[in-house]
N, C-alpha and C. Protein backbone atom coordinates (compact mmCIF):
# COMPACT_ATOMS: atom_id res chain seq x y z
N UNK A 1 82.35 38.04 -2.28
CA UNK A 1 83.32 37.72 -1.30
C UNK A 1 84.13 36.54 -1.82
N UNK A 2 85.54 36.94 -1.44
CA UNK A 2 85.69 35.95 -2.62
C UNK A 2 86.67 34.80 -0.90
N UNK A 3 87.02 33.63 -1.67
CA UNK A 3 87.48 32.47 -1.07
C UNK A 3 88.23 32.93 0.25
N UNK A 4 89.41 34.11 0.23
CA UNK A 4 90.38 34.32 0.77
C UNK A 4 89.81 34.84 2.01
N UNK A 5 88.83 36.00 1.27
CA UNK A 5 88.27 36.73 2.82
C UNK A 5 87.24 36.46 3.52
N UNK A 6 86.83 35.35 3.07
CA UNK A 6 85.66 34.04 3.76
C UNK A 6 86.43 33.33 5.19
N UNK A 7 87.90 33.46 4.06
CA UNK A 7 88.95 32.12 5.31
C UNK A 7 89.03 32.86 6.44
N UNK A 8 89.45 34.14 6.07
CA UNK A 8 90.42 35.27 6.72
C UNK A 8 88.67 35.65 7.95
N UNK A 9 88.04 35.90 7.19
CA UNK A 9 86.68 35.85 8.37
C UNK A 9 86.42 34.76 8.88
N UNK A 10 86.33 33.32 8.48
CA UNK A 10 86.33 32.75 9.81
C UNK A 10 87.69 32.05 10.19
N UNK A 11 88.65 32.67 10.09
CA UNK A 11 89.64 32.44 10.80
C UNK A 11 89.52 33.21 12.48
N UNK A 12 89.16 34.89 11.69
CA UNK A 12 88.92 35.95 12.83
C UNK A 12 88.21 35.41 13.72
N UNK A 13 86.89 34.70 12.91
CA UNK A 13 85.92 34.32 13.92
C UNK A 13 86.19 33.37 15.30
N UNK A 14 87.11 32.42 14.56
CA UNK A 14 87.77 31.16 15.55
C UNK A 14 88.17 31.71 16.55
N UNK A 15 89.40 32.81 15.77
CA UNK A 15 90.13 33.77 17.19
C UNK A 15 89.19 34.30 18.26
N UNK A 16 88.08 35.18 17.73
CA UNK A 16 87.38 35.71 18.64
C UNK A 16 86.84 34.49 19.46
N UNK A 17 86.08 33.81 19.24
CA UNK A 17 86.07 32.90 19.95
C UNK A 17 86.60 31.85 20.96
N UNK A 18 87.80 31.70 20.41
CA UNK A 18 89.03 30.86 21.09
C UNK A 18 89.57 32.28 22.49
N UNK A 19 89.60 33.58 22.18
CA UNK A 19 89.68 34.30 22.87
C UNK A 19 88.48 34.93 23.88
N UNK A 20 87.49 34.67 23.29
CA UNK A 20 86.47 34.67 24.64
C UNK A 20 86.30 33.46 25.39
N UNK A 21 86.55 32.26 24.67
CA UNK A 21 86.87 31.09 25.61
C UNK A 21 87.43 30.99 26.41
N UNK A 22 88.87 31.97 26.37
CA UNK A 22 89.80 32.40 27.31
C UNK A 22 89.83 33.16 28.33
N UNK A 23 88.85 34.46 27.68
CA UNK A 23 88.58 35.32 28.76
C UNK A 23 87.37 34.84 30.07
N UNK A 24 86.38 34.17 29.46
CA UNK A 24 85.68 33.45 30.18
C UNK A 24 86.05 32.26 31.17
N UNK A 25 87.25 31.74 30.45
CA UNK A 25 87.79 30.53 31.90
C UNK A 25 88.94 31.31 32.90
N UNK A 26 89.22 32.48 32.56
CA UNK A 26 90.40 33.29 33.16
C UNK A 26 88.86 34.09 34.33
N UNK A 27 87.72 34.54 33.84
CA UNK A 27 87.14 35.06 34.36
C UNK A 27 86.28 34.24 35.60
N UNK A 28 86.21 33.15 34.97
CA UNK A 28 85.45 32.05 35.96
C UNK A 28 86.85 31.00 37.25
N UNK A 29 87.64 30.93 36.90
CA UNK A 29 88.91 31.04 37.66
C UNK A 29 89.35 32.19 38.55
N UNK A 30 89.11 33.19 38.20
CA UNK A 30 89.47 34.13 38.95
C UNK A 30 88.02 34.32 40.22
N UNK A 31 86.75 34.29 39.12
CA UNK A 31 85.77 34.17 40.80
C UNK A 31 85.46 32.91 41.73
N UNK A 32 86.43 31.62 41.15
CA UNK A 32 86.44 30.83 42.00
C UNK A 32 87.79 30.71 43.16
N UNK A 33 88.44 31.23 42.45
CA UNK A 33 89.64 32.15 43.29
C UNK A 33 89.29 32.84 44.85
N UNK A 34 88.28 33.97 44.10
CA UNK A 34 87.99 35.04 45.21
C UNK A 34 86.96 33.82 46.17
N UNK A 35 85.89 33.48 45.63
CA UNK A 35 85.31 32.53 46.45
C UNK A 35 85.99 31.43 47.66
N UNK A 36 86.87 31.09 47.00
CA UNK A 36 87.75 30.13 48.31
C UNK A 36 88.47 31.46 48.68
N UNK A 37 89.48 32.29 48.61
CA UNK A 37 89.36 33.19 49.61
C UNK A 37 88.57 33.86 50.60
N UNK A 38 87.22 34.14 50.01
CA UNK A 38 86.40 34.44 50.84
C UNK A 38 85.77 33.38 52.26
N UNK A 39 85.62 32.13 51.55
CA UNK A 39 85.41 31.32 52.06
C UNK A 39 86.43 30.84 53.36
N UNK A 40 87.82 30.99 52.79
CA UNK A 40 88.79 30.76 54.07
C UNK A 40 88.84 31.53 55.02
N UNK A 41 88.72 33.16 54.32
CA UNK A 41 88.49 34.27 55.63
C UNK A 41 87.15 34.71 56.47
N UNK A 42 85.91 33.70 56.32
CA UNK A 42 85.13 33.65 56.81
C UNK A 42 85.35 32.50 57.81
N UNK A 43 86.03 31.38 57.20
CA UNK A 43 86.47 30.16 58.18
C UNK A 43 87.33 30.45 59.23
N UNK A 44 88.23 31.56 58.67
CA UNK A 44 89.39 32.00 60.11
C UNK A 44 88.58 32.98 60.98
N UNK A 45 87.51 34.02 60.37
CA UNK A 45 87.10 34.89 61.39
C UNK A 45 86.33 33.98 62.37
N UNK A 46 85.37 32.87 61.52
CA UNK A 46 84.37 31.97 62.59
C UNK A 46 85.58 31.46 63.68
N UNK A 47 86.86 30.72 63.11
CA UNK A 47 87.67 30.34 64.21
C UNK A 47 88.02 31.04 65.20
N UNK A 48 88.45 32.38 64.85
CA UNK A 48 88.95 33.48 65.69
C UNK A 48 87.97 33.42 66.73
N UNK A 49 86.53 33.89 66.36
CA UNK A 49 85.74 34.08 67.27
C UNK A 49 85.10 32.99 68.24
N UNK A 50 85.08 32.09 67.26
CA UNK A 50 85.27 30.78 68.75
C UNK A 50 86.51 30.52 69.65
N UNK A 51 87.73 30.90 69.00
CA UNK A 51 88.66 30.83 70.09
C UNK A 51 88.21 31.89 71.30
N UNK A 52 87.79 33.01 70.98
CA UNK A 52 87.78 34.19 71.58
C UNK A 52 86.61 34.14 72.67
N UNK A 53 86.13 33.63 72.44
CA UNK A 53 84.58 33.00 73.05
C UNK A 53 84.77 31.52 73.99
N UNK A 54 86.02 31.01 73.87
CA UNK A 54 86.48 30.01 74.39
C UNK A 54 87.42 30.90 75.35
N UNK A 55 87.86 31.64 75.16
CA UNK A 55 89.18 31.94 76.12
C UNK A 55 88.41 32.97 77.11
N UNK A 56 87.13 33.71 76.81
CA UNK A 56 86.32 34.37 77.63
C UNK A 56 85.73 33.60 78.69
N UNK A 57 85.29 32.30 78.21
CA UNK A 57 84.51 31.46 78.93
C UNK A 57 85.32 31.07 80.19
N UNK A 58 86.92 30.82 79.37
CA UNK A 58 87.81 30.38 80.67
C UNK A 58 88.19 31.16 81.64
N UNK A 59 88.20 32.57 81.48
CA UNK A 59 88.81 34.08 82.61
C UNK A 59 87.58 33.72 82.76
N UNK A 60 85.88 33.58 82.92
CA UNK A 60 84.98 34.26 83.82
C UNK A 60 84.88 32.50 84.96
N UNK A 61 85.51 32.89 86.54
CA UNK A 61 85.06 32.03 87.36
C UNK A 61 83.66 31.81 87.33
N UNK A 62 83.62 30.56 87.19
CA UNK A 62 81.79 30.22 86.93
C UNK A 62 81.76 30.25 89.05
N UNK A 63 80.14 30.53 89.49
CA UNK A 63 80.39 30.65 90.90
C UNK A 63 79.75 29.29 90.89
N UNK A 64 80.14 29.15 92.26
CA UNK A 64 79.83 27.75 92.77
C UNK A 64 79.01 27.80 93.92
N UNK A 65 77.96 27.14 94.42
CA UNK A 65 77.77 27.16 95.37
C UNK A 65 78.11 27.12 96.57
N UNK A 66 79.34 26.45 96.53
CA UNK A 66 80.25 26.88 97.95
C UNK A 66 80.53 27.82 97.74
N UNK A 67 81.27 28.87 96.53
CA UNK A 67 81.32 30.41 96.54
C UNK A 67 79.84 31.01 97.30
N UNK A 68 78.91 30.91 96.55
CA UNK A 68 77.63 31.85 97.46
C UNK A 68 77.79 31.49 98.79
N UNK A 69 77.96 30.30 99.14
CA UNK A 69 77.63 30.03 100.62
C UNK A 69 78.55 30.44 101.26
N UNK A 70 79.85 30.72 100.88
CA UNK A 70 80.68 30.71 101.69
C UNK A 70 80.94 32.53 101.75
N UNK A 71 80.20 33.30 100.61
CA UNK A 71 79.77 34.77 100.82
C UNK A 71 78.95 35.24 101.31
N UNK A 72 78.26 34.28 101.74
CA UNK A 72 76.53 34.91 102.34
C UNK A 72 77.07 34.07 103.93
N UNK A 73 77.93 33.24 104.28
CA UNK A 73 78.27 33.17 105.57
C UNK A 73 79.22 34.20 106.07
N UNK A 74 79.95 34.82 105.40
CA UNK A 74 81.05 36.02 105.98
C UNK A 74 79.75 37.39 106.10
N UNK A 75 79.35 37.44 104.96
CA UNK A 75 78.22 38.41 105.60
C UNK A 75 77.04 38.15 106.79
N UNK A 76 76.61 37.25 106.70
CA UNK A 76 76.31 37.15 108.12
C UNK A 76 77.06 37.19 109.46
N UNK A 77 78.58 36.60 109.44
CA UNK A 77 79.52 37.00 110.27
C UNK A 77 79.47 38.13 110.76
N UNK A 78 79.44 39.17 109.33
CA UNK A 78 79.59 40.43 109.81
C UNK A 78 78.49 41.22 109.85
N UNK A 79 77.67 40.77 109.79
CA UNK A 79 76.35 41.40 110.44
C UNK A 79 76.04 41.17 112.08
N UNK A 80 77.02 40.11 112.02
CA UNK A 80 76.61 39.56 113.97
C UNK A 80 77.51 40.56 114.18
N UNK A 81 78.55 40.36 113.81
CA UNK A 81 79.56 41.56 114.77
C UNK A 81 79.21 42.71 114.84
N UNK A 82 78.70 43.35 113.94
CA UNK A 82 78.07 44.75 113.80
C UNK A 82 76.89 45.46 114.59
N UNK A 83 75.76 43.60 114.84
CA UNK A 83 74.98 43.86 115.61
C UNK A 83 75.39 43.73 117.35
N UNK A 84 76.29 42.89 117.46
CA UNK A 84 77.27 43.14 118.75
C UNK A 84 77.69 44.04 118.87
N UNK A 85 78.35 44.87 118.07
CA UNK A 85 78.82 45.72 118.74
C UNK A 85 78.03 47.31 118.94
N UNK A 86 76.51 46.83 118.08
CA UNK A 86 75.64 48.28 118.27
C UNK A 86 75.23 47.83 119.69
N UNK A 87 74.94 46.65 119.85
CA UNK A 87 73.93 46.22 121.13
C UNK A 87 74.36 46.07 122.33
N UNK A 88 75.62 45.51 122.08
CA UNK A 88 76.71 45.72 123.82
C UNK A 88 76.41 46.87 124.47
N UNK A 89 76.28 47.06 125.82
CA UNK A 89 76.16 47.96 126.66
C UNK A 89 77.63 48.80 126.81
N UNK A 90 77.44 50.07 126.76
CA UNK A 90 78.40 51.17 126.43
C UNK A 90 79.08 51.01 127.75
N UNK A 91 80.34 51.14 127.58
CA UNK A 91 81.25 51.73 128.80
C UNK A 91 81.64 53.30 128.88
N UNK A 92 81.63 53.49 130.37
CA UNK A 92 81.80 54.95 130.73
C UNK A 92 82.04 55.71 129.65
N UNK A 93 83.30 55.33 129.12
CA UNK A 93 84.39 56.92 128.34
C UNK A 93 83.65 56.27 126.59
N UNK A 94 82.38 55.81 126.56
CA UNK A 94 82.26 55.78 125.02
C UNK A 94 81.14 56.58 124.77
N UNK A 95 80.98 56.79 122.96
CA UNK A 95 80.19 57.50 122.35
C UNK A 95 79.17 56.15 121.57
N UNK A 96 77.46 56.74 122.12
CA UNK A 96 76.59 55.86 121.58
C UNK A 96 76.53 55.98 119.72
N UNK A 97 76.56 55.20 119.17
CA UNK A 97 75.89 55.28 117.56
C UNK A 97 74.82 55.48 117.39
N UNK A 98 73.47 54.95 118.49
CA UNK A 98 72.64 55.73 118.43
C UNK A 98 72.35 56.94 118.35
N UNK A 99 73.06 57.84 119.16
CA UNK A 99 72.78 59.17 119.82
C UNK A 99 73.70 59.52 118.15
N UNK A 100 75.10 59.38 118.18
CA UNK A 100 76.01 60.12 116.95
C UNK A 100 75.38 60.19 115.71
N UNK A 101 74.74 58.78 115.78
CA UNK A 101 73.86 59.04 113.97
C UNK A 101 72.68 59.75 114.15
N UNK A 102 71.58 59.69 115.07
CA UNK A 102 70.73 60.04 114.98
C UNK A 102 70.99 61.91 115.17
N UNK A 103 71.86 62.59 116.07
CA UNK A 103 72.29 63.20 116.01
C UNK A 103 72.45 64.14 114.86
N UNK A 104 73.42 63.12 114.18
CA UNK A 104 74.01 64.16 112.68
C UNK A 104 72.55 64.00 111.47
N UNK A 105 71.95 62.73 112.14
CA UNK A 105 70.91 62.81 110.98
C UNK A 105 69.83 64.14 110.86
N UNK A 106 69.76 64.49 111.88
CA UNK A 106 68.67 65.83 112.37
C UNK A 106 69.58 66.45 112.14
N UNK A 107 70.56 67.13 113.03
CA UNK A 107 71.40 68.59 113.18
C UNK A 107 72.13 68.58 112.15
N UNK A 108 72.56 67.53 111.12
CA UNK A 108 73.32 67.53 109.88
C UNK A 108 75.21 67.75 110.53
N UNK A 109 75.56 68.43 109.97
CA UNK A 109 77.59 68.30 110.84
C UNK A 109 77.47 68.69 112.48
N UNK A 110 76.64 69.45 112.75
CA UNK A 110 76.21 70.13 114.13
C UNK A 110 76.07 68.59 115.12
N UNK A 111 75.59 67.24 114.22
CA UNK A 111 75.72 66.33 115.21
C UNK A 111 77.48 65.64 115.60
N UNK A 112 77.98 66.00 114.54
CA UNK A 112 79.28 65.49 114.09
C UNK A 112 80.19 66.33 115.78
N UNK A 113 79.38 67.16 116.14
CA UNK A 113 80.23 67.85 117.42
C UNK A 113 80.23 66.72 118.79
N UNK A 114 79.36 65.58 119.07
CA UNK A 114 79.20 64.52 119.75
C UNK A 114 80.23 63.56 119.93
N UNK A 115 80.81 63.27 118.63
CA UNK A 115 81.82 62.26 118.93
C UNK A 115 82.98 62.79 117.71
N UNK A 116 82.41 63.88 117.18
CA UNK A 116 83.47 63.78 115.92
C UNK A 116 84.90 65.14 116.60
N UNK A 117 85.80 64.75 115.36
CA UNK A 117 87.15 65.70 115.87
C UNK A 117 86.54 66.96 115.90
N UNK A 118 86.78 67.77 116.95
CA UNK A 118 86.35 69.37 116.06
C UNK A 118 87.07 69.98 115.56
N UNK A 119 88.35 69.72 115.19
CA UNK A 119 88.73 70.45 113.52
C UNK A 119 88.06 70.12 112.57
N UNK A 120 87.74 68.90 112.66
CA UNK A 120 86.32 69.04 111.41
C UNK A 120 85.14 69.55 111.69
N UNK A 121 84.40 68.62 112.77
CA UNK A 121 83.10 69.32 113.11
C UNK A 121 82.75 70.89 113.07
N UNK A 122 83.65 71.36 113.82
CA UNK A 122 83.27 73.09 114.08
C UNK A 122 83.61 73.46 112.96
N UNK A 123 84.57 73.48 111.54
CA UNK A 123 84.13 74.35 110.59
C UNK A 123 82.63 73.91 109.52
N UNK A 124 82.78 72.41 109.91
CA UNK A 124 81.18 71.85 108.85
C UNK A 124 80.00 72.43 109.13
N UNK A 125 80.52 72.63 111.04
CA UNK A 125 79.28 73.27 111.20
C UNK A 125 78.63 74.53 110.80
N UNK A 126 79.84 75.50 110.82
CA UNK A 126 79.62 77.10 110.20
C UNK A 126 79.33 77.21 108.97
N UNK A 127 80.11 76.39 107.92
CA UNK A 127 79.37 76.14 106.95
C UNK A 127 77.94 76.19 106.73
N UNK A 128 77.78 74.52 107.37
CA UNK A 128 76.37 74.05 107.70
C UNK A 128 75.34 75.22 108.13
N UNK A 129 75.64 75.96 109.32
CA UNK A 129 74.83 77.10 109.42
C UNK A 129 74.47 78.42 108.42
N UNK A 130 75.88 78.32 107.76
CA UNK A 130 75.87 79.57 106.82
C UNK A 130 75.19 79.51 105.56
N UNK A 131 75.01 78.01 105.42
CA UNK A 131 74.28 77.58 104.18
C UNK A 131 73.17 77.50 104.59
N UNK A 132 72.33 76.69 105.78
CA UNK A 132 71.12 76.62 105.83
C UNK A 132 70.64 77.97 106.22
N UNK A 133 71.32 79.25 106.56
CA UNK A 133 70.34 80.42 106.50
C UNK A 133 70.35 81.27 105.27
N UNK A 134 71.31 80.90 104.40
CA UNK A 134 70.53 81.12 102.99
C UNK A 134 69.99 80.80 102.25
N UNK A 135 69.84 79.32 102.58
CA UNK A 135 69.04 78.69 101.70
C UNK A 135 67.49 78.91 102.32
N UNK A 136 67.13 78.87 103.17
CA UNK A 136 66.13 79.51 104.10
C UNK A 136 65.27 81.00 103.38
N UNK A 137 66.36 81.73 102.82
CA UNK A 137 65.64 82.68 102.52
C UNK A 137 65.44 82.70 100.81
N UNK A 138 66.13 81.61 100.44
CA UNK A 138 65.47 81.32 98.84
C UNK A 138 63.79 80.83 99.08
N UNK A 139 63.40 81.33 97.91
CA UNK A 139 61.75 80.70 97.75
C UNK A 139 62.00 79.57 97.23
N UNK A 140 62.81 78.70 96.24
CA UNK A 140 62.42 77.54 95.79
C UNK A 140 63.12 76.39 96.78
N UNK A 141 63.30 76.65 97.88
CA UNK A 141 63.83 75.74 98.99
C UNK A 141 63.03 74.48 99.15
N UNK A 142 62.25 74.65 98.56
CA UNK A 142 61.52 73.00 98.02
C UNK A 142 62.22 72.00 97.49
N UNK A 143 62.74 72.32 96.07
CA UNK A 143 63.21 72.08 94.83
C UNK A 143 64.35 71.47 95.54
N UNK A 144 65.28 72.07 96.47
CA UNK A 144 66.43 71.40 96.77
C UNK A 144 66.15 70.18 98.54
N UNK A 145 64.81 69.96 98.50
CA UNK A 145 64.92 68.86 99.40
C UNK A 145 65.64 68.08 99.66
N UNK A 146 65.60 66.83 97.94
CA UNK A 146 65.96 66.07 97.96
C UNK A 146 67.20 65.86 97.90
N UNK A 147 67.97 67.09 97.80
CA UNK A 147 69.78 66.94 98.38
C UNK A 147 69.93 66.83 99.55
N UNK A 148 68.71 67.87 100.06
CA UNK A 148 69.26 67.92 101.46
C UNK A 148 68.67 66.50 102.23
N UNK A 149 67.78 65.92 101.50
CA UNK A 149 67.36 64.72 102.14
C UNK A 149 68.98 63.73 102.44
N UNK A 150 69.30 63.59 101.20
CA UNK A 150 70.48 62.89 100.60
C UNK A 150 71.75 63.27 101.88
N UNK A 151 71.51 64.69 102.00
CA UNK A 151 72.94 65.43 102.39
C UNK A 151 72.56 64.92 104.02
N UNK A 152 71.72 64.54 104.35
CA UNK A 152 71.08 64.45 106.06
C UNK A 152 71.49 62.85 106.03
N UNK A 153 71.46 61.82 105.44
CA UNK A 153 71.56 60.60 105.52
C UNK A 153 73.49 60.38 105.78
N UNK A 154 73.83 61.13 104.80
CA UNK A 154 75.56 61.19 104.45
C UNK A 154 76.26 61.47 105.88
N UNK A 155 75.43 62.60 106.57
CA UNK A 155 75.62 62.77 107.74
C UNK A 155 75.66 62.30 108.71
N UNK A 156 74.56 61.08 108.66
CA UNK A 156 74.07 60.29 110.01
C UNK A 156 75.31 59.68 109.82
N UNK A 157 75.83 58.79 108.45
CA UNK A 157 76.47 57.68 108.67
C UNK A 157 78.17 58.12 108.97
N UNK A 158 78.12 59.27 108.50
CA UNK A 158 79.45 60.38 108.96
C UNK A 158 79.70 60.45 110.62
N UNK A 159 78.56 60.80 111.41
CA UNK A 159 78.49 61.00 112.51
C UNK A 159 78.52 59.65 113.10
N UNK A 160 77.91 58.19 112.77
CA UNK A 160 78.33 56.65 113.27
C UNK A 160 79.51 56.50 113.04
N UNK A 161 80.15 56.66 112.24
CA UNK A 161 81.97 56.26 111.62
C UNK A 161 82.19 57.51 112.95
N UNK A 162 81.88 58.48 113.50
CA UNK A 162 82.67 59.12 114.34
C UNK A 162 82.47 58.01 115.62
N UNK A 163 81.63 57.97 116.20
CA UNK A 163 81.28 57.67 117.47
C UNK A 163 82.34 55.89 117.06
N UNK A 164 82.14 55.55 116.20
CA UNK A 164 83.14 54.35 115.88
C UNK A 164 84.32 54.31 116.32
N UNK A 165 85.04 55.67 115.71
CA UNK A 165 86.65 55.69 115.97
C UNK A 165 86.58 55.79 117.29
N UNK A 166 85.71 57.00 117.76
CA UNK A 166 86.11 57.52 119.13
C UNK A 166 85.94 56.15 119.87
N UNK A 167 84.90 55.28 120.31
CA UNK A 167 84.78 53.98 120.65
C UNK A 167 86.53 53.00 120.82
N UNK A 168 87.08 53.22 119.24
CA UNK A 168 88.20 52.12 118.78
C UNK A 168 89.27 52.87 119.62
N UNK A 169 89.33 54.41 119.59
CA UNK A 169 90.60 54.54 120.27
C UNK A 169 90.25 55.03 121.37
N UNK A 170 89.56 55.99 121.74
CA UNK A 170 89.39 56.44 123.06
C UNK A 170 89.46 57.77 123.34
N UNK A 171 89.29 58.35 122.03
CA UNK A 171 89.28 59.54 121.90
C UNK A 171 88.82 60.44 120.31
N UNK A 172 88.62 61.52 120.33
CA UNK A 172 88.32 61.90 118.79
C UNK A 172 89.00 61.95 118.17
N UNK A 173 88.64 61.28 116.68
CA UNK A 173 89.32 61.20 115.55
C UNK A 173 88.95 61.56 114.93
N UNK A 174 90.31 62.33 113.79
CA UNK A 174 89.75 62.88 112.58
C UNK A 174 89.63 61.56 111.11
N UNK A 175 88.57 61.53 110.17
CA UNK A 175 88.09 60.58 109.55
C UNK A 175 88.51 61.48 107.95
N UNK A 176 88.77 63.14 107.90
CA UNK A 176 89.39 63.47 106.57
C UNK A 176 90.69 64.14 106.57
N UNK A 177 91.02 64.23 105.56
CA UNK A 177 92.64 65.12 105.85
C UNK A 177 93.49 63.94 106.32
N UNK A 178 94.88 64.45 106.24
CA UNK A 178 95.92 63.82 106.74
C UNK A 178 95.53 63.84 108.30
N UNK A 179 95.94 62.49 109.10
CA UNK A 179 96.28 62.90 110.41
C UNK A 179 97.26 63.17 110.95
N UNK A 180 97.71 64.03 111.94
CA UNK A 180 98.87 64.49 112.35
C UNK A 180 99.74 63.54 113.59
N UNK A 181 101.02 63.84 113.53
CA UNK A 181 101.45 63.13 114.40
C UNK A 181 101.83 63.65 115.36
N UNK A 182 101.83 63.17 116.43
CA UNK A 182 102.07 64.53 117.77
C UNK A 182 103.36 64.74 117.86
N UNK A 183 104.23 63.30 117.61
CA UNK A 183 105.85 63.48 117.61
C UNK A 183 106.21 64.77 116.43
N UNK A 184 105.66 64.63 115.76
CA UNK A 184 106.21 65.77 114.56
C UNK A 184 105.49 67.30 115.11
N UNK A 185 104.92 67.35 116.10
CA UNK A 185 104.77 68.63 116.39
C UNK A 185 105.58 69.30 117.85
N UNK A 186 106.41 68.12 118.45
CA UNK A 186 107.11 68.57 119.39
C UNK A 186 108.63 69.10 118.78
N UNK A 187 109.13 70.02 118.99
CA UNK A 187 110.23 70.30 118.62
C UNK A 187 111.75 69.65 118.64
């Protein structure tokens, strides 16, 4: 090997070297790069989510104890009135809530004929009849108790909201459907 291509090899060598020196600080720059990026967009998501967690905190009204108290006194309000007005002694032209719920609770819409409109009552009731004598002659009439348990309760409180209105106005009211106006049926 003679002098020239000794130089010429470690000349190469320098290069290679001087060029992985390069690639290595371009490479270690570049993942300290991505690192503070990463680092900042972990710092903005943590911010985000504390703002977000801050601005939640502010929409939810924290309750106060004068809030409870002052909700658990309107409900008692209206539990007195409610019990006033089951317990007052009935006048002549009214319908009892006793009798209307207990009523619809047994006879199911058939009680709804006591105080309720009979454009409703009388078709719930045919229904009502037409269903309970087929269901009567199914065998698994067990199985569907617990609707009809369900469907007997819906009723009672159907048949109290009647004896209610009738009470408020003084006569039967209908509680589904549009109500009609009498002026619009005179010519």
């Amino acid at each position: 090997m003679t002098d020239d291509e000794a130089a010429v090899r470690a000349r190469l060598a320098a290069l290679e070297a001087e060029v992985k020196a390069e690639t290595d600080a371009k490479s270690a720059a570049k993942a300290a790069a991505l690192e503070r990026l990463r680092a900042k967009k972990d710092a903005e998501r943590q911010a985000l989510v504390a703002g977000q967690a801050a601005l939640v905190k502010k929409q939810q009204p924290k309750p106060s104890a004068s809030d409870d108290f002052e909700g658990a006194l309107q409900m008692m309000r209206q539990a007195r009135g409610v019990k006033q007005e089951l317990t007052r002694p009935r006048e002549e032209n009214e319908k009892s809530w006793l009798w209307s719920g207990g009523l619809s609770l047994l006879l199911g819409p058939l009680g709804w004929l006591y105080a309720g409109s009979f454009r409703e009552a009388v078709p719930a009731s045919a229904a009502y009849l037409l269903l309970a004598t087929i269901l009567v002659k199914l065998p698994f009439m067990f199985v569907l108790m617990p609707a009809i348990m369900v469907a007997a309760v819906v009723s009672g409180a159907i048949g109290v909201a009647y004896s209610y209105q009738y009470n408020k106005h003084g006569s039967r009211q209908r509680l589904f459907g549009e109500k009609e106006d009498k002026k619009k049926l005179k010519p």
